[in-house]
Protein backbone atom coordinates (compact mmCIF):
# COMPACT_ATOMS: atom_id res chain seq x y z
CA UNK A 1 -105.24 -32.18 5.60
CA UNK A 2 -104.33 -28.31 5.54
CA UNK A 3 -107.60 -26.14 5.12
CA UNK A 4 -107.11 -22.46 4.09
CA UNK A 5 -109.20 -20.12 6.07
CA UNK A 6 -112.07 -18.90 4.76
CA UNK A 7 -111.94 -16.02 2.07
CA UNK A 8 -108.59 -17.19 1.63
CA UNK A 9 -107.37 -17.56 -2.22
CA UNK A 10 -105.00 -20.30 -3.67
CA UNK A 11 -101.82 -18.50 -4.69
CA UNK A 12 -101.18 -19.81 -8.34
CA UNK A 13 -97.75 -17.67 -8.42
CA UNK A 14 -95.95 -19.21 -5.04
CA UNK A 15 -96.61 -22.70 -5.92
CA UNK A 16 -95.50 -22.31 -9.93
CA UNK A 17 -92.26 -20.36 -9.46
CA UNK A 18 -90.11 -23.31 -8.38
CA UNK A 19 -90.93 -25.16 -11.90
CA UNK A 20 -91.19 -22.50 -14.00
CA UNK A 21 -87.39 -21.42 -12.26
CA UNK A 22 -86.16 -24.95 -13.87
CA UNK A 23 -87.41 -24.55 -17.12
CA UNK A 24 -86.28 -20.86 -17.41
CA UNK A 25 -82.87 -22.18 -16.16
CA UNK A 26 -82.84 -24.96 -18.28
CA UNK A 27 -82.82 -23.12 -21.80
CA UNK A 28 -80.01 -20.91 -20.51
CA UNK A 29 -76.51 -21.65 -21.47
CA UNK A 30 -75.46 -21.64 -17.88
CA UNK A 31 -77.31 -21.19 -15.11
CA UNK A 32 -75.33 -18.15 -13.17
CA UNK A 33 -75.64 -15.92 -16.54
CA UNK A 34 -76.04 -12.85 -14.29
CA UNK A 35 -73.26 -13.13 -12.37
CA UNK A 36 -71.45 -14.15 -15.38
CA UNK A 37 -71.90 -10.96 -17.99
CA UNK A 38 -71.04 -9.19 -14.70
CA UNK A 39 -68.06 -10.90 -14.31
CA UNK A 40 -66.90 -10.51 -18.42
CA UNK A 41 -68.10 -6.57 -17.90
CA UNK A 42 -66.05 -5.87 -14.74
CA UNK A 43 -63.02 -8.05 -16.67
CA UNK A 44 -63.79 -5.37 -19.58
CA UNK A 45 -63.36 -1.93 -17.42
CA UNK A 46 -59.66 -2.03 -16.90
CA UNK A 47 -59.06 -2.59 -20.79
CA UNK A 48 -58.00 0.64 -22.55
CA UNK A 49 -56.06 -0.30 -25.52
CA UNK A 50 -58.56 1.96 -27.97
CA UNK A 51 -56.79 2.92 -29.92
CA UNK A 52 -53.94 0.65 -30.15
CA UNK A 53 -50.23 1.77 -29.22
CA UNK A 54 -48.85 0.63 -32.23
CA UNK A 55 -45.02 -0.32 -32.14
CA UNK A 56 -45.25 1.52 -28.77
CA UNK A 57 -47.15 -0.74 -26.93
CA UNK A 58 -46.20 -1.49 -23.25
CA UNK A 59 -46.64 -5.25 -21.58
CA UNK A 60 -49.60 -4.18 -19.97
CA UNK A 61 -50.98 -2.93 -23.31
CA UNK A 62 -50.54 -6.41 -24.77
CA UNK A 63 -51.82 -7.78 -21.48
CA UNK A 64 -54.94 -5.63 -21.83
CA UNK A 65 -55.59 -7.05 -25.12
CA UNK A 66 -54.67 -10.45 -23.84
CA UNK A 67 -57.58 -10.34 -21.55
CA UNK A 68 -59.97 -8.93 -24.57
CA UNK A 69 -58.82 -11.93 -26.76
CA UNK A 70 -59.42 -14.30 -23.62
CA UNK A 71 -63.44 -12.74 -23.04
CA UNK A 72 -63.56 -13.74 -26.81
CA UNK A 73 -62.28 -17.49 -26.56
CA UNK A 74 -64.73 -17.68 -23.06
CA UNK A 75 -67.69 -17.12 -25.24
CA UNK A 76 -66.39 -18.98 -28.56
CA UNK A 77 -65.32 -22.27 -26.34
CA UNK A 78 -69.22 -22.04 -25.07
CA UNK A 79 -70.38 -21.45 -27.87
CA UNK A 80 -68.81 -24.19 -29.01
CA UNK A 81 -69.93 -26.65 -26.18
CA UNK A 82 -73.36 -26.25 -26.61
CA UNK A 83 -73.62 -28.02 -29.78
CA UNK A 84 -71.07 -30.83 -28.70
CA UNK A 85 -68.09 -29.69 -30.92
CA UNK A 86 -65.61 -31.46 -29.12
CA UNK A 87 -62.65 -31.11 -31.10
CA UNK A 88 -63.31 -26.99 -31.46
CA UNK A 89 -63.65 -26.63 -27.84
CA UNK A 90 -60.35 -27.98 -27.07
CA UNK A 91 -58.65 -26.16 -29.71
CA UNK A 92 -60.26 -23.05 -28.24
CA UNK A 93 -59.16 -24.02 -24.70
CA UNK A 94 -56.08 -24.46 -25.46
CA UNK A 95 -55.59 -21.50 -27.68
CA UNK A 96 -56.91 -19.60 -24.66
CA UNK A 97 -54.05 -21.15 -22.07
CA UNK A 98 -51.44 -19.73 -24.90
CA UNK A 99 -53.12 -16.49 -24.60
CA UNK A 100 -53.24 -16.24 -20.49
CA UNK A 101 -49.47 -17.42 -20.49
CA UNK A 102 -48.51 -15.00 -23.44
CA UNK A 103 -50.36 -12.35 -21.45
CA UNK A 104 -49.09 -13.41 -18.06
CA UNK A 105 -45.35 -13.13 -20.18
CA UNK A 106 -46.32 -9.72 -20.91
CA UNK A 107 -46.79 -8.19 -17.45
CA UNK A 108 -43.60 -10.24 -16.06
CA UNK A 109 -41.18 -10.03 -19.16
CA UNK A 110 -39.85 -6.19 -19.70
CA UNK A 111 -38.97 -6.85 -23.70
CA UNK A 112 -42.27 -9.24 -24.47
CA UNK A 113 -43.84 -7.24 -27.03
CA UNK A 114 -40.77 -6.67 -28.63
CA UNK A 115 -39.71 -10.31 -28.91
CA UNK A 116 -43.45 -11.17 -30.03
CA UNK A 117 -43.44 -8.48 -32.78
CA UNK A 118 -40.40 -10.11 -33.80
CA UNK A 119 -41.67 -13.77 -34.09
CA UNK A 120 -44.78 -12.31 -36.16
CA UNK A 121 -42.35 -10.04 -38.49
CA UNK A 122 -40.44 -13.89 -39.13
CA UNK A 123 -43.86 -15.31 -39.95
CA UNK A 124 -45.11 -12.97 -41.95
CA UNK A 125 -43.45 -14.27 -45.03
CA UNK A 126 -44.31 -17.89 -44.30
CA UNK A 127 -47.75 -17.33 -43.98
CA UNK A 128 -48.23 -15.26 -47.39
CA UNK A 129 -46.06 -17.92 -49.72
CA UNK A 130 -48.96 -19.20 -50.87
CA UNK A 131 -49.45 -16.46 -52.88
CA UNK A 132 -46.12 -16.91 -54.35
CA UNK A 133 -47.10 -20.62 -54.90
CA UNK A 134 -50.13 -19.77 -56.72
CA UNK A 135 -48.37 -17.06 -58.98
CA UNK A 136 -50.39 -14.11 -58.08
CA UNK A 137 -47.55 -11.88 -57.11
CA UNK A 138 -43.42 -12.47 -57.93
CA UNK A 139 -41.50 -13.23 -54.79
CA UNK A 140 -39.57 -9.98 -54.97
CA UNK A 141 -42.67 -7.91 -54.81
CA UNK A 142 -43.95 -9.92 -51.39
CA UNK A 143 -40.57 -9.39 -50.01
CA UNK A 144 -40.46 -5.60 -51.12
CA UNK A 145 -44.08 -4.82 -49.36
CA UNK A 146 -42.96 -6.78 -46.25
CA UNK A 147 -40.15 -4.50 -45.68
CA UNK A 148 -41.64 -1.41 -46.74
CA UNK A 149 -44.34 -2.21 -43.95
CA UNK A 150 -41.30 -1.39 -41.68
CA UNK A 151 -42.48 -3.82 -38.94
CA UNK A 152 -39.05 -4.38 -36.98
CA UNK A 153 -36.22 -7.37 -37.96
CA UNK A 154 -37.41 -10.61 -37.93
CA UNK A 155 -36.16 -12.53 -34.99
CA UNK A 156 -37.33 -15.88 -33.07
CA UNK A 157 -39.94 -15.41 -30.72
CA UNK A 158 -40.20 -17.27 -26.97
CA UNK A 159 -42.24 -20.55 -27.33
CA UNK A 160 -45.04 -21.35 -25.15
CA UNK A 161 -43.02 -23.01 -22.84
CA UNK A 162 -40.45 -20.91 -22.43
CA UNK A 163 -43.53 -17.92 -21.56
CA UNK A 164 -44.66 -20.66 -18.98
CA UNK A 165 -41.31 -20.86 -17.49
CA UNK A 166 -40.52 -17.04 -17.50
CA UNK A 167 -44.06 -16.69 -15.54
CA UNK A 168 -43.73 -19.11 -13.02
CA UNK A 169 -40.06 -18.37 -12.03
CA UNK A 170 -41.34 -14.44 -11.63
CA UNK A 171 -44.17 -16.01 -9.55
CA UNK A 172 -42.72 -18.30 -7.73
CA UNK A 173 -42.66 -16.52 -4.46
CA UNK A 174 -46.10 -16.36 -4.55
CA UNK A 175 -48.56 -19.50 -4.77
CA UNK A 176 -48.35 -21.30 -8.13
CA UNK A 177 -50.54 -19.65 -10.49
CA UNK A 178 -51.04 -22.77 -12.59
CA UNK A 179 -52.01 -26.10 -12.27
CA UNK A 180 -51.20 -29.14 -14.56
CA UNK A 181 -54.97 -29.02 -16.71
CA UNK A 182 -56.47 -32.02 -17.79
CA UNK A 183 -59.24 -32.25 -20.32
CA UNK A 184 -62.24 -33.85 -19.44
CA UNK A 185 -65.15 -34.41 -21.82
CA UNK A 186 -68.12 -35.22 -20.36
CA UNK A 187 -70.94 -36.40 -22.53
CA UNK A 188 -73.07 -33.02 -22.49
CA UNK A 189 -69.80 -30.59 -22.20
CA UNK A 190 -66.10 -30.86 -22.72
CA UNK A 191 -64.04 -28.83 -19.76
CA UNK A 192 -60.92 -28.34 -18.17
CA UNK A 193 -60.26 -29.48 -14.69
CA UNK A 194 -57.22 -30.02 -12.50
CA UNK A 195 -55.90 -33.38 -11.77
């Protein structure tokens, strides 16, 4: 039996913290959230791509807002987790590879931004045709205000793959940067691990 000395008081403080710790901990989204929105704020200091470039924008200007599109996806993909959205984590994992390869493409790849501005110029019509479909503007008018945005000439842009590729053959002397990613969902949270 321990006995306190005499005049001694019980400490409520010292003998609560440990539980009260876990249930703090347990209604955060993850328990290292300090070190974390240090992490995302340190990520955040090199970034200077306010205002954007324009058509003048360097590799490591796309790569800059790469890495602001990837803090995004970090927090969406969570975000997405918590309520057990399987399917819209996975799509935002993924989405956020393409964007660590396409800015990883950027840094390595000298024309990059010019190939990608490309790919989006040869898009661009694709993705409006449904107004055409729908008869809200003639086709000639779409095509006019595409050109007159004076965007560049459409051209085919690198696929993912080929990024990938490009990347690892500039990195090659180096250790790999990548790994072959599985997904693994877990009943309580869906995440990416190596095999």
């Amino acid at each position: 039996m321990i006995t306190r000395p005499s005049g001694d008081r019980y400490r409520l403080w010292p003998a609560a913290r440990p539980y009260v710790r876990m249930l703090v901990l347990s209604f955060l989204p993850v328990p290292d959230l300090v070190s974390r929105c240090k992490v995302r704020r340190t990520a955040r200091g090199p970034v200077k791509c306010d205002p954007w470039p324009g058509m003048e924008a360097t590799g490591t200007d796309a790569a800059q807002l790469a890495l602001l599109r990837l803090l995004f996806l970090q927090k969406a993909t969570s975000r997405a987790v918590r309520p057990r959205q399987d399917e819209a984590a996975t799509m935002l994992a993924r989405v956020a590879i393409e964007t660590l390869i396409t800015g990883l493409y950027c840094i390595h790849e000298p024309t990059a931004v010019a190939r990608l501005q490309g790919e989006q110029v040869r898009m661009l019509p694709l993705l409006l045709e449904y107004l055409v479909e729908a008869e809200l503007i003639p086709a000639d008018v779409l095509a006019d205000c595409i050109r007159r945005l004076e965007l560049g000439d459409p051209a085919k842009g690198p696929s993912v793959e080929t990024m990938a590729t490009r990347v690892d053959a500039a990195t090659s002397s180096r250790r790999s940067w990548h790994q072959r990613l599985d997904l693994g969902v877990h009943p309580r949270r869906a995440r990416l691990r190596p095999p």
